[in-house]
ModelCIF file with pLDDT and N, C-alpha, C, O atoms, coordinates in Angstrom:
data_MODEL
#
_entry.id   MODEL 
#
_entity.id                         1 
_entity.type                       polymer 
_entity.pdbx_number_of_molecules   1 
#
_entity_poly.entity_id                      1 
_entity_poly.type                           'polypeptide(L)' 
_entity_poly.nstd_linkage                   no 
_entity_poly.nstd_monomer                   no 
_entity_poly.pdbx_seq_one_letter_code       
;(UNK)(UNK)(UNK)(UNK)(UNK)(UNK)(UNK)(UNK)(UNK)(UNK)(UNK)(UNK)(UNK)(UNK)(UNK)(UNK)
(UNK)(UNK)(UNK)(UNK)(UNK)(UNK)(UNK)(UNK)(UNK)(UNK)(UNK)(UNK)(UNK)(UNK)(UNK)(UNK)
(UNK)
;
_entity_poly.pdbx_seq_one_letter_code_can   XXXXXXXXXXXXXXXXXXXXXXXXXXXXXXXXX 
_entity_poly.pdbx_strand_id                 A 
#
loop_
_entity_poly_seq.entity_id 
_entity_poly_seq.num 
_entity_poly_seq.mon_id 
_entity_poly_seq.hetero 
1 1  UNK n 
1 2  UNK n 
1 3  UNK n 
1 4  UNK n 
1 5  UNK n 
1 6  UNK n 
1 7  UNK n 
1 8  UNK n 
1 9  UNK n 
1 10 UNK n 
1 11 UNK n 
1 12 UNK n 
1 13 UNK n 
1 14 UNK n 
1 15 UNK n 
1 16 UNK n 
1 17 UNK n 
1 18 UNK n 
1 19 UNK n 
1 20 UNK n 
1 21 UNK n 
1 22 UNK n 
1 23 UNK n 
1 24 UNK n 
1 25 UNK n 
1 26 UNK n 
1 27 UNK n 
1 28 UNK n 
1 29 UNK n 
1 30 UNK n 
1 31 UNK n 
1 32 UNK n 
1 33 UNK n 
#
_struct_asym.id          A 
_struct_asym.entity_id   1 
#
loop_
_ma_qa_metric.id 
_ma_qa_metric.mode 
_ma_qa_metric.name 
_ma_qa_metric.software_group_id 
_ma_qa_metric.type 
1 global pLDDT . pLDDT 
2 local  pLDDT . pLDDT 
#
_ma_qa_metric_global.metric_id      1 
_ma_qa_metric_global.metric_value   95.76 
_ma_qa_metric_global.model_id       1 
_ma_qa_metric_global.ordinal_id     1 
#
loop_
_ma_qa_metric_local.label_asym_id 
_ma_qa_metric_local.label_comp_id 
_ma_qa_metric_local.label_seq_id 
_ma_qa_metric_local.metric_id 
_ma_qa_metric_local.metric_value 
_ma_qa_metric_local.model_id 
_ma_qa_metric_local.ordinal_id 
A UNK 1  2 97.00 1 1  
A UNK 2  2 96.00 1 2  
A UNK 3  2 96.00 1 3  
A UNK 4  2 97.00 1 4  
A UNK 5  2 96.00 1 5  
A UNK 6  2 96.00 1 6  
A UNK 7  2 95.00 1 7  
A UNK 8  2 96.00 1 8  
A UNK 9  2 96.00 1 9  
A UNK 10 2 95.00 1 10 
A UNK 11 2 96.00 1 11 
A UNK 12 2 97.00 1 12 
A UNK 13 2 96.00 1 13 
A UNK 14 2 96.00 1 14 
A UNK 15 2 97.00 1 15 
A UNK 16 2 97.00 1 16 
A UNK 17 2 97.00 1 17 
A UNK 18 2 97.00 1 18 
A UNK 19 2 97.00 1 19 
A UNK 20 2 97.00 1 20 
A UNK 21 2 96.00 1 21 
A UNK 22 2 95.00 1 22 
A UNK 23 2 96.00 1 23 
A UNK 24 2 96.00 1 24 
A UNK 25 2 96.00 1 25 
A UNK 26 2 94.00 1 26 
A UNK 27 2 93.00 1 27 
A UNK 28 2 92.00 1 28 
A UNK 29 2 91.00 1 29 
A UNK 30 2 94.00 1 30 
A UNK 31 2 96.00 1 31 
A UNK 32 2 97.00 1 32 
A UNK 33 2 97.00 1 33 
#
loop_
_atom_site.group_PDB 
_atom_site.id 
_atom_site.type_symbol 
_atom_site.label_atom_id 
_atom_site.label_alt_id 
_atom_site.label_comp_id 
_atom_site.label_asym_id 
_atom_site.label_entity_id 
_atom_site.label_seq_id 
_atom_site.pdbx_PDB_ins_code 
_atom_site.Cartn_x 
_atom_site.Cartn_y 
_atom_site.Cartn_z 
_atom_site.occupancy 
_atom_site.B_iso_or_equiv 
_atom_site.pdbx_formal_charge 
_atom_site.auth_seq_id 
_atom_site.auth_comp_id 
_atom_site.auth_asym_id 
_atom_site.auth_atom_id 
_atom_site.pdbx_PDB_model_num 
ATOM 1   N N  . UNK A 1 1  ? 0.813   -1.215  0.000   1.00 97.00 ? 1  UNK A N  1 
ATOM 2   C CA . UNK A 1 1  ? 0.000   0.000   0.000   1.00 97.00 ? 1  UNK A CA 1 
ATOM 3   C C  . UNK A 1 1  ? 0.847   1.266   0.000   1.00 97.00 ? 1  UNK A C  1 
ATOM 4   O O  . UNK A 1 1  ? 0.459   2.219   -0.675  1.00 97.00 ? 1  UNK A O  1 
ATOM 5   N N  . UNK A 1 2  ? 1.928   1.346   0.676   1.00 96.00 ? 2  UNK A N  1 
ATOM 6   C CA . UNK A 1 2  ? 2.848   2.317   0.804   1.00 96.00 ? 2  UNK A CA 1 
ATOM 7   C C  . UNK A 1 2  ? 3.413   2.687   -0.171  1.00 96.00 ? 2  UNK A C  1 
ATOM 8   O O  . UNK A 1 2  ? 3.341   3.879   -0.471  1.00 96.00 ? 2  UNK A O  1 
ATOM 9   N N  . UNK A 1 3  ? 4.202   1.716   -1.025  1.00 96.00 ? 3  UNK A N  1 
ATOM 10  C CA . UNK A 1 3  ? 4.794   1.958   -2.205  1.00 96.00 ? 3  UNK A CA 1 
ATOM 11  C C  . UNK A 1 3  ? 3.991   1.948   -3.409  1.00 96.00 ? 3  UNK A C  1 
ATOM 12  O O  . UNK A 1 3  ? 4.696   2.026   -4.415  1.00 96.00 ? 3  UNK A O  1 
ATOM 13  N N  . UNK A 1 4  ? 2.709   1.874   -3.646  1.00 97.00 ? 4  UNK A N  1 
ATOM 14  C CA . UNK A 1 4  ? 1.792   2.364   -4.336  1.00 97.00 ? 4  UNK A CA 1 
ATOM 15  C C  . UNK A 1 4  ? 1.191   3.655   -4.358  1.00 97.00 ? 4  UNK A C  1 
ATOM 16  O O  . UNK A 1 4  ? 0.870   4.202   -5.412  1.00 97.00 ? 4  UNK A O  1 
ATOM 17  N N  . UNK A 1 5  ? 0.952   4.398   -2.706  1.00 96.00 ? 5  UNK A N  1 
ATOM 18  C CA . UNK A 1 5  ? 0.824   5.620   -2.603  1.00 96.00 ? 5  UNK A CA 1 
ATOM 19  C C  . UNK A 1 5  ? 1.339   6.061   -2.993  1.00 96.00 ? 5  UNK A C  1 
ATOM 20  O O  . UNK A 1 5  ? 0.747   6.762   -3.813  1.00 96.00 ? 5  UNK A O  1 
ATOM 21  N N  . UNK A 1 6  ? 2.890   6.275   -2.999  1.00 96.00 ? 6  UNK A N  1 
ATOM 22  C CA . UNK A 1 6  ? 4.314   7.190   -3.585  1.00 96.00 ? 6  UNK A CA 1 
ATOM 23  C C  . UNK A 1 6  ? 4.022   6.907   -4.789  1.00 96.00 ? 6  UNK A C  1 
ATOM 24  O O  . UNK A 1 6  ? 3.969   7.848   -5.581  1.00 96.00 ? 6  UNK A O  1 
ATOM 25  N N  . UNK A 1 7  ? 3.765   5.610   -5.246  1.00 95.00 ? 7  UNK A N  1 
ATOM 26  C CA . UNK A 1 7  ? 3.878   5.961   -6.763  1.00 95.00 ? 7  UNK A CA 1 
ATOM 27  C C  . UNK A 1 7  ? 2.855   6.754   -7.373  1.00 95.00 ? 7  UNK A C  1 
ATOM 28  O O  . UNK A 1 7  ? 3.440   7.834   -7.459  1.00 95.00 ? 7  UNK A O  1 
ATOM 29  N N  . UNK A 1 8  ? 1.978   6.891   -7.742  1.00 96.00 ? 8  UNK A N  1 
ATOM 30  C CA . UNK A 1 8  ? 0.656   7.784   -7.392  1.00 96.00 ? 8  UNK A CA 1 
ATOM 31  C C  . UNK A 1 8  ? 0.975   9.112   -7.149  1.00 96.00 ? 8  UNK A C  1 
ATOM 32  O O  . UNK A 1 8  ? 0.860   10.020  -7.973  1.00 96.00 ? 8  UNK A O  1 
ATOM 33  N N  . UNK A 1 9  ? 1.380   9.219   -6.000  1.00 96.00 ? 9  UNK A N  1 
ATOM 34  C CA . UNK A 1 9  ? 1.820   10.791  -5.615  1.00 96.00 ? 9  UNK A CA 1 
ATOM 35  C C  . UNK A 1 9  ? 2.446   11.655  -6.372  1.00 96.00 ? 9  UNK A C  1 
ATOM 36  O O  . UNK A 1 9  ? 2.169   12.852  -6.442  1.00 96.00 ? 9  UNK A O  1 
ATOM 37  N N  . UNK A 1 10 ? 3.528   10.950  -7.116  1.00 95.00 ? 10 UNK A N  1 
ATOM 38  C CA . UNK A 1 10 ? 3.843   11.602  -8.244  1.00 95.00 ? 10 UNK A CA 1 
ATOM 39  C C  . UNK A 1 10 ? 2.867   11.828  -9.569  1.00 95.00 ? 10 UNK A C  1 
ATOM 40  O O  . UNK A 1 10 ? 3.373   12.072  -10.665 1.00 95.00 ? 10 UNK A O  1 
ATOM 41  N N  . UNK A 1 11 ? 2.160   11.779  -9.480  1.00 96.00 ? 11 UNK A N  1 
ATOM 42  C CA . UNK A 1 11 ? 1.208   12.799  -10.585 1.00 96.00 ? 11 UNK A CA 1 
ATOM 43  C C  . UNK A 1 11 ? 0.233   13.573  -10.114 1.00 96.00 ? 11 UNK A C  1 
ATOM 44  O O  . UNK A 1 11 ? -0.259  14.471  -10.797 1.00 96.00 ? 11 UNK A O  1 
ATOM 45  N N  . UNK A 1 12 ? -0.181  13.276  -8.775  1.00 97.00 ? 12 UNK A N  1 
ATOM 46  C CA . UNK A 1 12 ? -0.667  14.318  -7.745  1.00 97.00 ? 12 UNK A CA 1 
ATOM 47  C C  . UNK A 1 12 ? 0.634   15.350  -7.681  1.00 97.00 ? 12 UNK A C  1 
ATOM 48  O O  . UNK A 1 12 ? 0.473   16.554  -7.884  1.00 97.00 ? 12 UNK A O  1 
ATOM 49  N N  . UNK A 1 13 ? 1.542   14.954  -7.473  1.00 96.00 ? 13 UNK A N  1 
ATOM 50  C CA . UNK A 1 13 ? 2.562   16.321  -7.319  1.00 96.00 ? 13 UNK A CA 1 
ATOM 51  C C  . UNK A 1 13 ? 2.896   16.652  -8.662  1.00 96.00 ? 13 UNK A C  1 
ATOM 52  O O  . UNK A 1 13 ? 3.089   17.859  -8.803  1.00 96.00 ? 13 UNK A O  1 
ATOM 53  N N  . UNK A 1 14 ? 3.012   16.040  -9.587  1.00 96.00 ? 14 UNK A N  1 
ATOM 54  C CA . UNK A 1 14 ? 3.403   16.277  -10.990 1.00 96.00 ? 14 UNK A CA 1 
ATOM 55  C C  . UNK A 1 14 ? 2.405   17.260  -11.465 1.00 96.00 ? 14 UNK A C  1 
ATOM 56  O O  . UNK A 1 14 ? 2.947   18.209  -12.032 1.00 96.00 ? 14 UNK A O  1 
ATOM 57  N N  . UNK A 1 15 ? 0.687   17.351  -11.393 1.00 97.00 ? 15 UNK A N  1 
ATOM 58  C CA . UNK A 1 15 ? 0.130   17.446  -12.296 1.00 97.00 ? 15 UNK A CA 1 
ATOM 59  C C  . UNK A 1 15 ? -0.670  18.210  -11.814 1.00 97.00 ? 15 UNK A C  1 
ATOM 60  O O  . UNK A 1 15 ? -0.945  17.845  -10.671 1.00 97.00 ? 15 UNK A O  1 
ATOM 61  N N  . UNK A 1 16 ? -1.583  19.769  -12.330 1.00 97.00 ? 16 UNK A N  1 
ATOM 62  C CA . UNK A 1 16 ? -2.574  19.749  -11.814 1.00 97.00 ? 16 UNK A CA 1 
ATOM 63  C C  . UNK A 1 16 ? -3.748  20.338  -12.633 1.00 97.00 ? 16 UNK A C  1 
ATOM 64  O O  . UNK A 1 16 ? -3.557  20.364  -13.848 1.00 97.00 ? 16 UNK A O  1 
ATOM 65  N N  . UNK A 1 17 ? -4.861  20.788  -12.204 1.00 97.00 ? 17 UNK A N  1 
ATOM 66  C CA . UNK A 1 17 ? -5.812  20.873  -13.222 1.00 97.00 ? 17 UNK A CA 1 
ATOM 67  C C  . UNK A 1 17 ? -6.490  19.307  -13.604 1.00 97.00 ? 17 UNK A C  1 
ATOM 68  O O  . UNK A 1 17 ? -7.118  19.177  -14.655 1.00 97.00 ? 17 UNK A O  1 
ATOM 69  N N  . UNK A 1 18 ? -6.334  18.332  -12.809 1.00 97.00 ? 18 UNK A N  1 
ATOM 70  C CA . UNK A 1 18 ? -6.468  16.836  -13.050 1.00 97.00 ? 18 UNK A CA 1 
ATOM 71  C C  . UNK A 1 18 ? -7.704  16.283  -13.333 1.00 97.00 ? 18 UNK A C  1 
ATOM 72  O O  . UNK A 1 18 ? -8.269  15.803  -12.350 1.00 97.00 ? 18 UNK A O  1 
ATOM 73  N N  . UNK A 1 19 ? -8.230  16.216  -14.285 1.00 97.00 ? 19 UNK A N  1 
ATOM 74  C CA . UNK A 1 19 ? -9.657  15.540  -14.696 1.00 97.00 ? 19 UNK A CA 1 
ATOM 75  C C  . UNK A 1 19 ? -9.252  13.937  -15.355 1.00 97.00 ? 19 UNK A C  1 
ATOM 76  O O  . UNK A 1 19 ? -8.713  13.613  -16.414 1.00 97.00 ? 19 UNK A O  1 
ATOM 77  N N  . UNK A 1 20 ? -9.676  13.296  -14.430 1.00 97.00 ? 20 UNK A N  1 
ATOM 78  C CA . UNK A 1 20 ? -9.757  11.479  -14.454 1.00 97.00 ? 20 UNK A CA 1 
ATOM 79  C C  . UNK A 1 20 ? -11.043 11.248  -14.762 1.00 97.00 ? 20 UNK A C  1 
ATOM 80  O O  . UNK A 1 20 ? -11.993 11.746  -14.157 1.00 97.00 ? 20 UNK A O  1 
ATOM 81  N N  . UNK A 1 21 ? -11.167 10.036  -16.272 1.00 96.00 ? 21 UNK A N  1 
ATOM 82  C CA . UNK A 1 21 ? -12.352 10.027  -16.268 1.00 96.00 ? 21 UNK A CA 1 
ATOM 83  C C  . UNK A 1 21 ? -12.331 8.590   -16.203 1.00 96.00 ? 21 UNK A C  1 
ATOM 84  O O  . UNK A 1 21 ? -11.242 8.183   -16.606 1.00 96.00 ? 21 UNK A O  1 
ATOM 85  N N  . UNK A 1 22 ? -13.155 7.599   -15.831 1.00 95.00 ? 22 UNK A N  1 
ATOM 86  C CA . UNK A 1 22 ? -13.540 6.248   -16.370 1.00 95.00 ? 22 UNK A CA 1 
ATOM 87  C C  . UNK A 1 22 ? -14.358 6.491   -17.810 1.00 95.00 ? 22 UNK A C  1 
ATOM 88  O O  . UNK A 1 22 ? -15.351 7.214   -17.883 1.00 95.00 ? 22 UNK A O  1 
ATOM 89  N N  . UNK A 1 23 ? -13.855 5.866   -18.794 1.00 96.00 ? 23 UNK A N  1 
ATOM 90  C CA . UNK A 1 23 ? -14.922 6.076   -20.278 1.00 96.00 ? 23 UNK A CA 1 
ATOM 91  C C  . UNK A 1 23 ? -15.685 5.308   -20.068 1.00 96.00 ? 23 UNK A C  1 
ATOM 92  O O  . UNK A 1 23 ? -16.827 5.766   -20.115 1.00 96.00 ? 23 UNK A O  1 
ATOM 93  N N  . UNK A 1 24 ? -15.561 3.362   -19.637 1.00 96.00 ? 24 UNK A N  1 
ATOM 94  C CA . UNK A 1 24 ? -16.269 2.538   -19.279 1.00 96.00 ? 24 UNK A CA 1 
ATOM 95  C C  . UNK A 1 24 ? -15.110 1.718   -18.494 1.00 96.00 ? 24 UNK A C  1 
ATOM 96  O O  . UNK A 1 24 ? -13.900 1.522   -18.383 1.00 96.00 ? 24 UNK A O  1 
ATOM 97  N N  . UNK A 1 25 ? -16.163 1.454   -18.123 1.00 96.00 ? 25 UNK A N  1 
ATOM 98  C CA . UNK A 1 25 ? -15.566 -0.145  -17.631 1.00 96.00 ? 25 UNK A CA 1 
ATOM 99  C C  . UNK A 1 25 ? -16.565 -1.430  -16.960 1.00 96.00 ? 25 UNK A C  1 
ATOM 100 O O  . UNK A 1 25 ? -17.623 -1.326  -16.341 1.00 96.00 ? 25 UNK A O  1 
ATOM 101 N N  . UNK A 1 26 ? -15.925 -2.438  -17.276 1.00 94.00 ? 26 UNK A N  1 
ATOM 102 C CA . UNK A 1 26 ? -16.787 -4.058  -16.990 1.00 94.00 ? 26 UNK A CA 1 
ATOM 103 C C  . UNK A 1 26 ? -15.931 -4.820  -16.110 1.00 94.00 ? 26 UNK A C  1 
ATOM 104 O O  . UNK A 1 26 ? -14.822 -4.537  -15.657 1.00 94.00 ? 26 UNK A O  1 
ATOM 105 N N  . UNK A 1 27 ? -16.914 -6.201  -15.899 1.00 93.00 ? 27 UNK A N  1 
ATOM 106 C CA . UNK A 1 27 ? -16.228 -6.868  -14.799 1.00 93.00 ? 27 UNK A CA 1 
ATOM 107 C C  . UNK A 1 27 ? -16.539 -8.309  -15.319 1.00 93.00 ? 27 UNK A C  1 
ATOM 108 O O  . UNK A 1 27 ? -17.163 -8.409  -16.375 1.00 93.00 ? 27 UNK A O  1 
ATOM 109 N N  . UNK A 1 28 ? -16.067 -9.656  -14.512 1.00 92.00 ? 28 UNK A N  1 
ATOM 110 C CA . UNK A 1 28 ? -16.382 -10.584 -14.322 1.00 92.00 ? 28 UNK A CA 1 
ATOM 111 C C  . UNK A 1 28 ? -15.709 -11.370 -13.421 1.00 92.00 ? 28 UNK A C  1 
ATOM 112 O O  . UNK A 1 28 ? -14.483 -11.472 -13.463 1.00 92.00 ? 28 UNK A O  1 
ATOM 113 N N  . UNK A 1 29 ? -16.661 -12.166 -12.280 1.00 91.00 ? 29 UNK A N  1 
ATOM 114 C CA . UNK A 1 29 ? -15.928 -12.304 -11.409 1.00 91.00 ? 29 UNK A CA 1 
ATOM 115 C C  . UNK A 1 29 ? -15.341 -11.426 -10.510 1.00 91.00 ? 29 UNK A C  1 
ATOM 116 O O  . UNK A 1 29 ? -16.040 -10.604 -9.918  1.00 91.00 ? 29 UNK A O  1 
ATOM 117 N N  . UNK A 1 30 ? -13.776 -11.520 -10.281 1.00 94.00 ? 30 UNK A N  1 
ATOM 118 C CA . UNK A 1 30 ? -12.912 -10.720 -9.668  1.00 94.00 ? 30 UNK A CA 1 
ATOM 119 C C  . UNK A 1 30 ? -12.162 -9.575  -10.366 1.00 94.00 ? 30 UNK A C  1 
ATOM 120 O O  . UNK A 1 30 ? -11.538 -8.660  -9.828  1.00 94.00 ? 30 UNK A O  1 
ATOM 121 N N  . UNK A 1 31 ? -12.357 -9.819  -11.716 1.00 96.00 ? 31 UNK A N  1 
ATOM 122 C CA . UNK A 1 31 ? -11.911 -8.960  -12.427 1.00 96.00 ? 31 UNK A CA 1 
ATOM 123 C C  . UNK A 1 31 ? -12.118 -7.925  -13.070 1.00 96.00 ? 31 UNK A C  1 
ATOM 124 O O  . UNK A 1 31 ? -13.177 -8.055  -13.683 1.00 96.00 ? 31 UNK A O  1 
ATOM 125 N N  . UNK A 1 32 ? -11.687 -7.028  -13.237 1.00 97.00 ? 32 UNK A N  1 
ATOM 126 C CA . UNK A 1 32 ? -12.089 -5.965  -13.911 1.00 97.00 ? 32 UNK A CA 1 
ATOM 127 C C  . UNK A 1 32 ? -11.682 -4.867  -14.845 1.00 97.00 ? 32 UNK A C  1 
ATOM 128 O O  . UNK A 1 32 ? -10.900 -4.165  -14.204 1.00 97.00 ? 32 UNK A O  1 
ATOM 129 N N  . UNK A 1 33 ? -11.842 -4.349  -16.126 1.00 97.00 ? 33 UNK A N  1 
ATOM 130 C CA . UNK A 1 33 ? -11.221 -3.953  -16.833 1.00 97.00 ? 33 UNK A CA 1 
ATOM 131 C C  . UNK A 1 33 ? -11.646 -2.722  -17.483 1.00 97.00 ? 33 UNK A C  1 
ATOM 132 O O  . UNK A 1 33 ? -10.936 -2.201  -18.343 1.00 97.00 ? 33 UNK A O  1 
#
């Protein structure tokens, strides 16, 4: 979890003005894409 935050963080600190969109997305099971 830790070393996923940091990685992450860098485009929170990199970036701003940040609009994330999902276009779609599906599942099955456990998975998801």
């Amino acid at each position: 979890i830790e070393n996923v935050k940091d990685f992450y963080a860098n485009y929170l600190n990199g970036f701003s003005n940040i609009e994330f969109t999902v276009v779609d997305v599906f599942g099955q099971g456990d998975k998801i894409v």
